[in-house]
Protein backbone atom coordinates (compact mmCIF):
# COMPACT_ATOMS: atom_id res chain seq x y z
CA UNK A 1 14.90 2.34 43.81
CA UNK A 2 17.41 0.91 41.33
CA UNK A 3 15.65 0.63 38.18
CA UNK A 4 14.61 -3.41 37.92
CA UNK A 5 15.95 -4.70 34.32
CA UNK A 6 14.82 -7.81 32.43
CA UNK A 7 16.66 -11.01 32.25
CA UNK A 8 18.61 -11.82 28.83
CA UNK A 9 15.78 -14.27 28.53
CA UNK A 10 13.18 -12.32 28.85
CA UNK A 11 14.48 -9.85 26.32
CA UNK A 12 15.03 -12.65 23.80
CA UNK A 13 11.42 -14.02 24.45
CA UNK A 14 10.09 -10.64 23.30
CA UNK A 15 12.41 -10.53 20.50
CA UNK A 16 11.08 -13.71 19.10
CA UNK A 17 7.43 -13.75 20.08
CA UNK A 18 6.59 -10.34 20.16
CA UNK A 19 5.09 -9.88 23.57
CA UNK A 20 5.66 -10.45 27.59
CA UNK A 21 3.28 -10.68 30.18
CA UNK A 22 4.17 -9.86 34.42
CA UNK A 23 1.88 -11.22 36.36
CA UNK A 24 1.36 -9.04 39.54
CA UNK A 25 4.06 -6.33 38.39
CA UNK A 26 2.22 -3.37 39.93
CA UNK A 27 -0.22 -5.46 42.15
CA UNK A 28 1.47 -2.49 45.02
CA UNK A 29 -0.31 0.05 43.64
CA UNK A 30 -2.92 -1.30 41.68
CA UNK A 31 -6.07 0.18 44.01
CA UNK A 32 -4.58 3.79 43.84
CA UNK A 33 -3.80 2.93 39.77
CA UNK A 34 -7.22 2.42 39.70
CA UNK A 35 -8.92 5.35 41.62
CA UNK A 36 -6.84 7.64 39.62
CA UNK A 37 -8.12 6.35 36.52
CA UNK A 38 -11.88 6.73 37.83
CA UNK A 39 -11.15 10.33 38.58
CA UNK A 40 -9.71 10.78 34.97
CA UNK A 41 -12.90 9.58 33.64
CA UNK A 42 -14.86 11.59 35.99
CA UNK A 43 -12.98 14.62 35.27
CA UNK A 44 -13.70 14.45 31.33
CA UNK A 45 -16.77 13.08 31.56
CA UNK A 46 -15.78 10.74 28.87
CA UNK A 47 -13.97 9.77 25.63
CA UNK A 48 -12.10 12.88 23.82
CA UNK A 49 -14.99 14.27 22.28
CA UNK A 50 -16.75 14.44 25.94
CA UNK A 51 -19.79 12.32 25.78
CA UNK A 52 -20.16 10.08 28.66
CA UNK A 53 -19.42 6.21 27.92
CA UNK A 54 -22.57 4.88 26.99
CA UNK A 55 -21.35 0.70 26.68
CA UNK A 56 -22.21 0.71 22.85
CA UNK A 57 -18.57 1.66 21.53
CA UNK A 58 -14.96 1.66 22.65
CA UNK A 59 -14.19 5.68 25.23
CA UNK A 60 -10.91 6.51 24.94
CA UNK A 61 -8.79 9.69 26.32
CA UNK A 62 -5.79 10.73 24.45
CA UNK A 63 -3.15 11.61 26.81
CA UNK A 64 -4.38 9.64 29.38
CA UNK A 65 -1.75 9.19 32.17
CA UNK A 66 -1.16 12.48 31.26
CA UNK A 67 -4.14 13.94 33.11
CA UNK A 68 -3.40 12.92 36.88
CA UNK A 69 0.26 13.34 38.55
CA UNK A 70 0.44 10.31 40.52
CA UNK A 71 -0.59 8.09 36.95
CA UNK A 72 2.44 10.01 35.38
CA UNK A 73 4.78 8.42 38.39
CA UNK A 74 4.18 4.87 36.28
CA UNK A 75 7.09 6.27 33.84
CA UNK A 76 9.65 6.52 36.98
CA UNK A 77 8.22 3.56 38.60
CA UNK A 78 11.98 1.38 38.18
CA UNK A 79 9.96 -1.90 37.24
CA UNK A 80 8.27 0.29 34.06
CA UNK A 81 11.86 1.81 33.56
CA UNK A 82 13.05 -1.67 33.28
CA UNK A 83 10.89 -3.10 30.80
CA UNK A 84 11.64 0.08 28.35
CA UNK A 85 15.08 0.22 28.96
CA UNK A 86 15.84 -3.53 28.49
CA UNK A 87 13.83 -3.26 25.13
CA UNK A 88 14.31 0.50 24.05
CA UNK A 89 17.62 2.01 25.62
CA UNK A 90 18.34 4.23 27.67
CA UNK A 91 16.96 7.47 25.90
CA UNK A 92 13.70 5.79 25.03
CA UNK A 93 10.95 8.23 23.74
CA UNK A 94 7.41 8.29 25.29
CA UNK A 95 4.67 8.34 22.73
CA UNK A 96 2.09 8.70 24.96
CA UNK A 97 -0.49 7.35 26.38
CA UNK A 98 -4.46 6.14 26.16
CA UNK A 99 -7.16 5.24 28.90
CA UNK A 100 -9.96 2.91 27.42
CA UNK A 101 -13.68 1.45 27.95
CA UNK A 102 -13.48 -1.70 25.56
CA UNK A 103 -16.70 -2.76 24.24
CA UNK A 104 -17.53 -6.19 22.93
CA UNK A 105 -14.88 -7.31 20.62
CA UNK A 106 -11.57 -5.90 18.79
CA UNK A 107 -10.47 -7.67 15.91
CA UNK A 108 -7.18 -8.60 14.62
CA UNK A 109 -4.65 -5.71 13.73
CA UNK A 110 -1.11 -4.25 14.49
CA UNK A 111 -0.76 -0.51 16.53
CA UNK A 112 2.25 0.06 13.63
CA UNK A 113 3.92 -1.75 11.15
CA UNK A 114 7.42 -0.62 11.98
CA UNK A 115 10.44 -2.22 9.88
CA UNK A 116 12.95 -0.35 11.90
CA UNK A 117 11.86 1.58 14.79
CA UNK A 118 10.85 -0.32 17.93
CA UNK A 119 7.47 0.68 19.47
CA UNK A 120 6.01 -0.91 22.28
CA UNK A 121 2.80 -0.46 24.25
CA UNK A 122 2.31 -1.73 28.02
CA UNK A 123 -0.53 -2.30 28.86
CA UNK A 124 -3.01 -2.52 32.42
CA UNK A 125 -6.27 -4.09 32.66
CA UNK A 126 -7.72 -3.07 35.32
CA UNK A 127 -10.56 -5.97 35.87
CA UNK A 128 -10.15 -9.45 35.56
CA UNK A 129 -10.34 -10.65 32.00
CA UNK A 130 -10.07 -13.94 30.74
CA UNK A 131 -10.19 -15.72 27.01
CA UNK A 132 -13.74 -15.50 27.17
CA UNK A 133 -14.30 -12.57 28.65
CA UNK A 134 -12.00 -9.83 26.63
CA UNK A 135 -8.23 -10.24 27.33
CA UNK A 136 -5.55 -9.81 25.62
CA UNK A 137 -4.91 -12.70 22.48
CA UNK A 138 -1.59 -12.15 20.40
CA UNK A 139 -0.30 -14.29 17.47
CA UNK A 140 3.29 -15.15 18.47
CA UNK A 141 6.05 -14.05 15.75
CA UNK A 142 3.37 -11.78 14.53
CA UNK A 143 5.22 -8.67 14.50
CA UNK A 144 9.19 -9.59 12.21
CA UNK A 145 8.41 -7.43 9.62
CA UNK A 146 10.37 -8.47 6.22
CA UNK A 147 9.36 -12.29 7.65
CA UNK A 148 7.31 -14.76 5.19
CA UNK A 149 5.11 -15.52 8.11
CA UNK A 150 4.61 -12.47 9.82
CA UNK A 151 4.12 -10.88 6.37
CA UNK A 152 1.49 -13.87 5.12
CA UNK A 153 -0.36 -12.58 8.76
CA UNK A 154 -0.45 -8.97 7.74
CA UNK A 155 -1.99 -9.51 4.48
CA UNK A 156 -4.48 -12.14 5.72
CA UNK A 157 -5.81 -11.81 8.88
CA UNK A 158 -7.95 -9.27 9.41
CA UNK A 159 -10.12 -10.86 6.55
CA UNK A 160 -9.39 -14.43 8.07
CA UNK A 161 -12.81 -16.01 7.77
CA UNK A 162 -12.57 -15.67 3.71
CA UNK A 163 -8.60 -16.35 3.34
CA UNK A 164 -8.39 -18.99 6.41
CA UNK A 165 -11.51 -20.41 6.91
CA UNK A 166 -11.68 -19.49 10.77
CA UNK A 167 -13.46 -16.68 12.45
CA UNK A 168 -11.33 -14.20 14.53
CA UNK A 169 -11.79 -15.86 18.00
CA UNK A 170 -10.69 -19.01 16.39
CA UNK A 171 -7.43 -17.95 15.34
CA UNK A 172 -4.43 -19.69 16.85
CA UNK A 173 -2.99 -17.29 19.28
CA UNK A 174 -2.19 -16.99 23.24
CA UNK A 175 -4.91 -15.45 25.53
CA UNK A 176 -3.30 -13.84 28.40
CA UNK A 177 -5.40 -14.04 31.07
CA UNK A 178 -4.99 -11.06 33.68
CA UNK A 179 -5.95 -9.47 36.76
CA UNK A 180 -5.64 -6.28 37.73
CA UNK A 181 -2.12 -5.39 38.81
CA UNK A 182 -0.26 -7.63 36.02
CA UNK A 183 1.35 -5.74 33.50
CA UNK A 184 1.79 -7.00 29.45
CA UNK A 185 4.24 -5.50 26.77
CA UNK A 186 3.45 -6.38 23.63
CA UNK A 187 5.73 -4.94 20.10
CA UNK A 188 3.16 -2.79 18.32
CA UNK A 189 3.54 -4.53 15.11
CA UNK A 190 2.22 -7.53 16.99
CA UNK A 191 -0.86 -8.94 15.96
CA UNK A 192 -3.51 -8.68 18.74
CA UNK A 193 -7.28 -9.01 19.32
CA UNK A 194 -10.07 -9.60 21.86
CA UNK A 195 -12.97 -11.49 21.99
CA UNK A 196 -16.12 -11.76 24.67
CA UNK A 197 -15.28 -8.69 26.45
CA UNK A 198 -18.32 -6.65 28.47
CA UNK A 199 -19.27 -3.41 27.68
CA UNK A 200 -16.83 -1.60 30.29
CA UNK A 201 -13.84 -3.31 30.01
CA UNK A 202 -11.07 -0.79 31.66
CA UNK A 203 -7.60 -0.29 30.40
CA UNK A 204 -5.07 1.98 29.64
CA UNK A 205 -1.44 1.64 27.71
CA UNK A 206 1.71 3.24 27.86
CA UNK A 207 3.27 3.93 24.35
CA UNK A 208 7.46 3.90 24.12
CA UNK A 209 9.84 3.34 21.59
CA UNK A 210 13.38 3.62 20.65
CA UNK A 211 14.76 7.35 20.11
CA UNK A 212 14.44 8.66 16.80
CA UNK A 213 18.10 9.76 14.41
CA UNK A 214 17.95 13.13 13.29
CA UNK A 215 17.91 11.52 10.35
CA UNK A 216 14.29 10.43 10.86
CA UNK A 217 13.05 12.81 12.25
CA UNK A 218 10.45 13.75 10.12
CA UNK A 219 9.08 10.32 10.36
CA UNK A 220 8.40 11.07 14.66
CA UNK A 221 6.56 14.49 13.43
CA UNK A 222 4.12 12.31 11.42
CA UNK A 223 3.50 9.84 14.13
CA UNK A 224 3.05 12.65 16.16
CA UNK A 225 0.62 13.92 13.90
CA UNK A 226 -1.92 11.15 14.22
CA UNK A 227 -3.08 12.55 17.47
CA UNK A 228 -4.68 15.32 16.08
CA UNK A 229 -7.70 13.39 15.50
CA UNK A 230 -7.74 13.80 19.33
CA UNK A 231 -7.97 17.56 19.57
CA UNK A 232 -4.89 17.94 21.74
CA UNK A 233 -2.45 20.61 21.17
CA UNK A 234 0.51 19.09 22.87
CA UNK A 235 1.61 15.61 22.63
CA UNK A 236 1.76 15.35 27.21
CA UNK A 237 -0.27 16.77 29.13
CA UNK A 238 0.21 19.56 31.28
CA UNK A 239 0.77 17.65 34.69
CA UNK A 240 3.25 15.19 32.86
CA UNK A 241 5.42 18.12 31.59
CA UNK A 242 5.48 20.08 34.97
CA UNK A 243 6.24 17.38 37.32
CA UNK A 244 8.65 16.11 34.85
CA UNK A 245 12.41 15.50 36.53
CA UNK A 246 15.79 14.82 34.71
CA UNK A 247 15.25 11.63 34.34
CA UNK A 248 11.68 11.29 33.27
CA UNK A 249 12.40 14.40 31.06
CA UNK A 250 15.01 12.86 29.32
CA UNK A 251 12.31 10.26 27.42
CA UNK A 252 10.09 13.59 27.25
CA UNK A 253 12.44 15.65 25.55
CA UNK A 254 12.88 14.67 22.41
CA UNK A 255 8.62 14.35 21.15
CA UNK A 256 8.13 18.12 23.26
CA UNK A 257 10.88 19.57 20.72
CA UNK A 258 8.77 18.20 17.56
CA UNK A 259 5.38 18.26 18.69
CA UNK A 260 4.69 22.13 17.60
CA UNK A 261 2.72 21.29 14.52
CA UNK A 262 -0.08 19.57 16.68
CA UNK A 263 -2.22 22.56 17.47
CA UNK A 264 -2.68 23.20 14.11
CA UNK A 265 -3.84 20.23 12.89
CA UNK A 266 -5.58 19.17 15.84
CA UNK A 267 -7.78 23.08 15.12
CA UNK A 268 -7.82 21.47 12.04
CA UNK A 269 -9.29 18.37 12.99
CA UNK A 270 -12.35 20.01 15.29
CA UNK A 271 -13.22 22.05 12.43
CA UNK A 272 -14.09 19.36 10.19
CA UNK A 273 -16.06 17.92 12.72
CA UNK A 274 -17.93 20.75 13.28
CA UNK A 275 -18.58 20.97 9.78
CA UNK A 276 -22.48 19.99 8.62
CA UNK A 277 -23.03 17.09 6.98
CA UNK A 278 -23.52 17.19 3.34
CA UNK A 279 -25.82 14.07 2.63
């Protein structure tokens, strides 16, 4: 399938707000989406330190499409290819990924605070949510870094109640309301939230951003870094390297060639949480 691009307007929309939503994107395959992320739960028996999801805090599993071969197909699906083409170029980088059990609520933050680099995540809920009920709520123009507004945002909100005067689910933002098989893209720098959710509220996101210069590249081994705190020692998983073809190895390619300090730290990172506590 020819790989399905978005429309000038819908890149400029995203350019100036920050986010896009597709209602009903994947709504094909949504039911073996789904199954596939039940058997990655079932398989790890929970988030990445492998204690079952017990409703009282956010699960998550770092790589998560990783994990099953048909969930790694999403990143040659043509109507994902489109979205991260139209906004990253053609050699766009995959970051990863992360499979989720929300619990309760998620204040206001960004994923990044990126001045140059483009990062996006895309994101699938995979049960109804609404603006009561845990979706998605993003502060349009939230994420122009260098801008007085989106600037005054980063400074303020995430301590809104003493600077604004209005609790988190009060801010003035869009809910997007989904259901399962609509797809939203959202810059990472946006600010985003959620309020109301249930205490198994399933979701994963696909990370992607524009290819790093060699000049910067130093600046992708630190991002890369981050995910030792979840004890992996490659940035994909084995099942998303090996059935990996030209084309899908192309936005592989360059992370795999500067993820070799991950082991390390992520050794590093199981050791000190093995370590006793000292008061």
């Amino acid at each position: 399938m020819e790989i399905v691009k978005l429309t000038d307007s819908q890149v400029t929309f995203f350019e100036t707000f920050g986010y896009l939503g597709f209602p009903g994107l994947v709504a094909d395959r949504i039911e073996a989406i789904t199954r596939e992320f039940e058997a990655v739960w079932e398989g790890r028996g929970g988030g990445h330190y492998g204690r079952p999801h017990d409703g009282k805090a956010r699960s998550c599993i770092v790589p998560f499409i990783d994990q099953r071969e048909y969930l790694c197909t999403l990143l040659d699906d043509p109507r994902i290819l489109g979205i991260a083409t139209s906004l990253l170029g053609d050699d766009f980088n995959y970051m990863g990924s992360d499979g989720n059990y929300y619990v309760g609520d998620t204040p206001w933050h960004s994923d990044g605070w990126h001045p140059e680099m483009r990062h996006i995540k895309i994101a699938f809920y995979l049960d109804p949510v609404t603006r009561d009920t845990g979706c998605l709520r993003v502060i349009p123009g939230s994420h122009r870094v260098g801008d007085r507004y989106a600037d005054s945002l980063q400074e303020q909100v995430r301590r809104s109640e003493e600077r604004l005067g209005v609790s988190g689910a009060d801010m003035p933002a869009v809910a997007l309301e989904t259901r399962p098989g609509d797809v939203l893209c959202f810059n990472h720098n946006t600010k985003h939230a959620a309020f109301g959710g249930g205490d198994r509220r399933r979701m994963f996101t696909i990370n992607l951003c524009q290819r790093f210069p060699e000049t910067r590249l130093e600046d992708l081994r630190n991002y890369i870094s981050g995910h030792a705190r979840f004890w992996i020692e490659r940035n994909y998983g084995e099942a998303m390297m090996r059935t990996a073809g030209p084309e899908r190895q192309r936005h592989l390619e360059q992370v795999m060639a500067n993820d070799g300090h991950l082991a390390e730290l992520s050794r590093e990172a199981r050791a000190k949480m093995a370590e006793p506590s000292r008061g």
